[in-house]
N, C-alpha and C. Protein backbone atom coordinates (compact mmCIF):
# COMPACT_ATOMS: atom_id res chain seq x y z
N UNK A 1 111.94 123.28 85.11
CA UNK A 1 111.41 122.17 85.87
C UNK A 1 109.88 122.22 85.83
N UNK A 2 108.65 121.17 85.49
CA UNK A 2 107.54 120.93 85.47
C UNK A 2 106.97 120.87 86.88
N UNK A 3 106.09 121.22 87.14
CA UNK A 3 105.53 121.24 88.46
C UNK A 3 104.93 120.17 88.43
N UNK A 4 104.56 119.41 89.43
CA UNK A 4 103.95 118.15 89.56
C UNK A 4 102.28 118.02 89.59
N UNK A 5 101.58 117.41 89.11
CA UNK A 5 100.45 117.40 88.85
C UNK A 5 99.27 116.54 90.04
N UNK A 6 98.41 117.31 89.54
CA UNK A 6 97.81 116.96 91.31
C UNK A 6 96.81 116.60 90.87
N UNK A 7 96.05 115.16 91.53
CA UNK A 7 94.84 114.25 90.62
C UNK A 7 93.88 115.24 90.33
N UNK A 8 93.30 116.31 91.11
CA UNK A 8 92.12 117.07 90.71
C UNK A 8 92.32 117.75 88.76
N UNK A 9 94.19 117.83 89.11
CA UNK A 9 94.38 118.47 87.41
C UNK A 9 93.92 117.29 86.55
N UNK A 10 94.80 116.23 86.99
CA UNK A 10 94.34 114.86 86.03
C UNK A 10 93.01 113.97 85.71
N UNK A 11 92.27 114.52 86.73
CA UNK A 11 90.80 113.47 86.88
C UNK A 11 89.43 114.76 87.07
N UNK A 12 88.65 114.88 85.89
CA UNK A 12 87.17 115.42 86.09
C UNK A 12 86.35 114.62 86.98
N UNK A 13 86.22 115.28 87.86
CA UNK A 13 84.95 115.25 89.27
C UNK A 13 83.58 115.38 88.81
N UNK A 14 82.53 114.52 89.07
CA UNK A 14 82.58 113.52 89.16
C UNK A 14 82.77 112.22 88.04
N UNK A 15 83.52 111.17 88.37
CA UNK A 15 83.71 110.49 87.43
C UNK A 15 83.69 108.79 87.87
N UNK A 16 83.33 107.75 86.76
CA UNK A 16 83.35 106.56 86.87
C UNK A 16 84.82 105.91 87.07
N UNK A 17 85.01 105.25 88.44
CA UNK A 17 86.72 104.60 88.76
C UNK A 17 86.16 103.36 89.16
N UNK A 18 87.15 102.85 88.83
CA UNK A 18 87.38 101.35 89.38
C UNK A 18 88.17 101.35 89.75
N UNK A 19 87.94 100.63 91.07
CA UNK A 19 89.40 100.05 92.43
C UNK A 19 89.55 98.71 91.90
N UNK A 20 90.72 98.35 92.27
CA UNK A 20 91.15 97.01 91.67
C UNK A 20 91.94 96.48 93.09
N UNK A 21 91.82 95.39 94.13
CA UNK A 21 92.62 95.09 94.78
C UNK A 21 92.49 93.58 94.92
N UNK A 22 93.90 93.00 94.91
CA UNK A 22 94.38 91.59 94.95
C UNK A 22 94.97 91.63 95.97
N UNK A 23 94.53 90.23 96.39
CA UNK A 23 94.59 89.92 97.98
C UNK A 23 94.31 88.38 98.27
N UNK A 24 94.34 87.95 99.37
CA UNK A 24 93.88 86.29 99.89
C UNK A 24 92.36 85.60 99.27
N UNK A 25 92.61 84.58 98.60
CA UNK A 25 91.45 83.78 98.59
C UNK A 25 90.56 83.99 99.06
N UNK A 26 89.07 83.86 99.30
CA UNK A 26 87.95 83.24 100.13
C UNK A 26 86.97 84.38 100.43
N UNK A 27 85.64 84.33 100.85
CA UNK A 27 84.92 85.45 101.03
C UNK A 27 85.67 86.34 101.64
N UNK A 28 86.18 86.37 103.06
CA UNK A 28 86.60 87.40 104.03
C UNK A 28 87.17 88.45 103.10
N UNK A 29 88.09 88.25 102.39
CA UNK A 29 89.01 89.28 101.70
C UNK A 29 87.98 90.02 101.20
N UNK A 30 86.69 89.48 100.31
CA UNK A 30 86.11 90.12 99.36
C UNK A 30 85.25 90.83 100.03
N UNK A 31 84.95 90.82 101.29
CA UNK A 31 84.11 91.38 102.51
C UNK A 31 84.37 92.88 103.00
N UNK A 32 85.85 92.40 103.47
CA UNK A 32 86.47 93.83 103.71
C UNK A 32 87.00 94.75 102.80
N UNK A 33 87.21 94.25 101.50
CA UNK A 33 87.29 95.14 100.65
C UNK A 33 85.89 96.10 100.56
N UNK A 34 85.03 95.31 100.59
CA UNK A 34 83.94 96.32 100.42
C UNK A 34 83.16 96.75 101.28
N UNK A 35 83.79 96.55 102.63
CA UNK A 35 83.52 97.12 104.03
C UNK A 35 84.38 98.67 103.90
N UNK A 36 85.50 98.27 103.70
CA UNK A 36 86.46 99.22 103.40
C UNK A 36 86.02 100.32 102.40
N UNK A 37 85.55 99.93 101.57
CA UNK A 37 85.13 101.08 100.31
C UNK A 37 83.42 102.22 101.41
N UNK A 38 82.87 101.04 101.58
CA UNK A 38 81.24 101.56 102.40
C UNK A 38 81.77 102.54 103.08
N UNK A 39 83.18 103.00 103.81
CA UNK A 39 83.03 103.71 104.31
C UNK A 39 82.52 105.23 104.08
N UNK A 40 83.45 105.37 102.60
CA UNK A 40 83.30 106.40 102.14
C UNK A 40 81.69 106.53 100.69
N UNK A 41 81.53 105.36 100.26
CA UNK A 41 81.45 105.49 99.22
C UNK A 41 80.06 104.31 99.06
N UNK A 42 78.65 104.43 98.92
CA UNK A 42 78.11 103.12 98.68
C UNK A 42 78.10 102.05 97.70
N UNK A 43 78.34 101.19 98.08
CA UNK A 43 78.82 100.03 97.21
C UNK A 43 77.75 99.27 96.28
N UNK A 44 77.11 99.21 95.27
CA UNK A 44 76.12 98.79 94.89
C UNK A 44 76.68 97.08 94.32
N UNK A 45 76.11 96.17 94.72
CA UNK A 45 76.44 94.65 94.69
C UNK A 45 76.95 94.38 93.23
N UNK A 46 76.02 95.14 92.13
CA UNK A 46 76.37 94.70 91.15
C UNK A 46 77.45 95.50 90.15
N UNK A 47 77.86 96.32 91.10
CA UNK A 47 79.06 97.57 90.69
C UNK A 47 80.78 96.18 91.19
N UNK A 48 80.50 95.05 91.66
CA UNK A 48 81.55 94.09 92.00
C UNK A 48 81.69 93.04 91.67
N UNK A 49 82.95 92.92 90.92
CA UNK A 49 83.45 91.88 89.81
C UNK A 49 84.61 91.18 90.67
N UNK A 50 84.62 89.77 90.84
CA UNK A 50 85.88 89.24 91.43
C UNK A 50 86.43 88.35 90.48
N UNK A 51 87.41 87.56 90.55
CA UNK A 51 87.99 87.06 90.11
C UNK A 51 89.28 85.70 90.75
N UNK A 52 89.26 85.00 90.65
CA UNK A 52 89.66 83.80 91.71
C UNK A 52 90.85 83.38 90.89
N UNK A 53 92.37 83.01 91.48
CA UNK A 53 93.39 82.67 90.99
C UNK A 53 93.45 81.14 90.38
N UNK A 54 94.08 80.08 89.62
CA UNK A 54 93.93 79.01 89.25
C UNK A 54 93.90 78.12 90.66
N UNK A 55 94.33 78.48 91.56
CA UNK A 55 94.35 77.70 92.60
C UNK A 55 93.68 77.72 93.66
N UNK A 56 93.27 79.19 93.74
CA UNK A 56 92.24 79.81 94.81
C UNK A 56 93.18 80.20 95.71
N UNK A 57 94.33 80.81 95.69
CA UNK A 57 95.14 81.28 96.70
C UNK A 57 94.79 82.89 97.11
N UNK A 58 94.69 83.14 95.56
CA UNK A 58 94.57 84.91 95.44
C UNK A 58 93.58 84.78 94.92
N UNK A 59 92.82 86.36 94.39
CA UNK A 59 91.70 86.71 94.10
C UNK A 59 91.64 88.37 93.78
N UNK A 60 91.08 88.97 92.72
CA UNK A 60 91.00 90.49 92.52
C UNK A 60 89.50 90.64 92.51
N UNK A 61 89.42 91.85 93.28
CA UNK A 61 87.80 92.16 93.24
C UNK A 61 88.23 93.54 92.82
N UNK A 62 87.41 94.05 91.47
CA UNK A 62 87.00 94.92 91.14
C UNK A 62 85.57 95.78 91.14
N UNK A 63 86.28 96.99 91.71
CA UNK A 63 85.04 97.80 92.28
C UNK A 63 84.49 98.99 91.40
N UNK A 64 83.25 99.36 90.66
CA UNK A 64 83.40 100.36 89.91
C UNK A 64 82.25 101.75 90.07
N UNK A 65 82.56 102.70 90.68
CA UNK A 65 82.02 103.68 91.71
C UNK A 65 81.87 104.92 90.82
N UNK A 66 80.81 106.20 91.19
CA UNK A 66 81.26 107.49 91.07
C UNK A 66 82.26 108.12 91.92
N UNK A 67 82.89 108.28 91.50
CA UNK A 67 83.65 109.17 92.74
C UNK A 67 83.47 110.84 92.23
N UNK A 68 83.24 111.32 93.50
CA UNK A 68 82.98 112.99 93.37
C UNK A 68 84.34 113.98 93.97
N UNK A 69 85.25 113.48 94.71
CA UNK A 69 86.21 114.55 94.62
C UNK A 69 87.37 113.75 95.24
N UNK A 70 88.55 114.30 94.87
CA UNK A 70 89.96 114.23 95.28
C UNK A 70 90.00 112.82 96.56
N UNK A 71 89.23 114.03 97.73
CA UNK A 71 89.66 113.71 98.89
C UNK A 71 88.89 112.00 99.49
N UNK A 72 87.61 112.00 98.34
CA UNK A 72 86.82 110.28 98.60
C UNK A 72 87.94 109.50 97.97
N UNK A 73 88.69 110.03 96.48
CA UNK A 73 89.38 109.09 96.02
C UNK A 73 90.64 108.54 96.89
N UNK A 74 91.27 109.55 97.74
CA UNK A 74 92.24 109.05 98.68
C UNK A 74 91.90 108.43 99.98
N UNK A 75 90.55 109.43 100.27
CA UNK A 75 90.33 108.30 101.27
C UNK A 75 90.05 106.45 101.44
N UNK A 76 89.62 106.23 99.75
CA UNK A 76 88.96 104.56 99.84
C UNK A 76 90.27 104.18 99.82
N UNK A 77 91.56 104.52 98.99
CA UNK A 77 92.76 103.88 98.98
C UNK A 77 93.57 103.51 100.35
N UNK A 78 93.56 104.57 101.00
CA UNK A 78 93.86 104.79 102.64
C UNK A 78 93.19 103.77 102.77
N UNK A 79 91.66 103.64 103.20
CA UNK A 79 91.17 102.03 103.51
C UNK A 79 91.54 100.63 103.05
N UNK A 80 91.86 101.04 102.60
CA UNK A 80 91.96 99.96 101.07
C UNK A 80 93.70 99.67 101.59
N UNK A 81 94.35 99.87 101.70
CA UNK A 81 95.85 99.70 102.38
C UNK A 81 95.81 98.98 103.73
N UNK A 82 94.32 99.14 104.06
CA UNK A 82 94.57 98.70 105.78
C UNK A 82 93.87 97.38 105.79
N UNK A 83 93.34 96.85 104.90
CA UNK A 83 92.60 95.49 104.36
C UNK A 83 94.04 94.25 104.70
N UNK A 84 93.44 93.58 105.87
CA UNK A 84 94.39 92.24 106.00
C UNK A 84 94.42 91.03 104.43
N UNK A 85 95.37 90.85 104.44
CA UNK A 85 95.84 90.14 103.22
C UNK A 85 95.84 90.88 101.63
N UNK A 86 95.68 91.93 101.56
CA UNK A 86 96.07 92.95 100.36
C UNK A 86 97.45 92.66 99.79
N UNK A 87 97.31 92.38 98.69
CA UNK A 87 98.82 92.01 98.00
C UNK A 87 98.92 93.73 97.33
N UNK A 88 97.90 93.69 96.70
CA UNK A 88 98.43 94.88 95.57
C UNK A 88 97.14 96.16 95.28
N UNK A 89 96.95 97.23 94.91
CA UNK A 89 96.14 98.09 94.52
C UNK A 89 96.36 98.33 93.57
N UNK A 90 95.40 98.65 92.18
CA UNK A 90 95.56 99.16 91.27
C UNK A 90 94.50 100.37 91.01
């Protein structure tokens, strides 16, 4: 049986990630996503790429950060889960 692998095995610290989260239309969403990230992590304006659905219902804002260890990378996701209107994380 393989032992299960734990992100610090899979991911060199520090490294360039992008958060990816789809969620509701309109500024607000794109707000708290990156209210949500500030907590842990500073957000530089031009490190954020969005993207608007054909209709404007949904929307993906991509975020692209250093991250320096394990425990920032779980923490922005944890935030990132508690974001009203979040469809999906990638």
């Amino acid at each position: 049986m393989s032992e299960q692998s734990k992100p610090e095995d899979l991911i060199d610290f520090p490294c360039h990630y992008q958060f990816k989260a789809i969620g509701q239309g309109g500024d607000k969403f794109r707000r708290e996503v990156i209210e949500a990230i500030e907590l842990h992590a500073p957000v530089p304006m031009d490190s954020v790429r969005s993207q608007v659905s054909r209709h404007g219902t949904y929307q993906s804002i991509s975020v692209m950060l250093i991250i320096y260890n394990t425990t920032q990378l779980t923490d922005i996701y944890a935030e990132l889960k508690k974001v009203p209107g979040l469809k999906m994380l990638l």
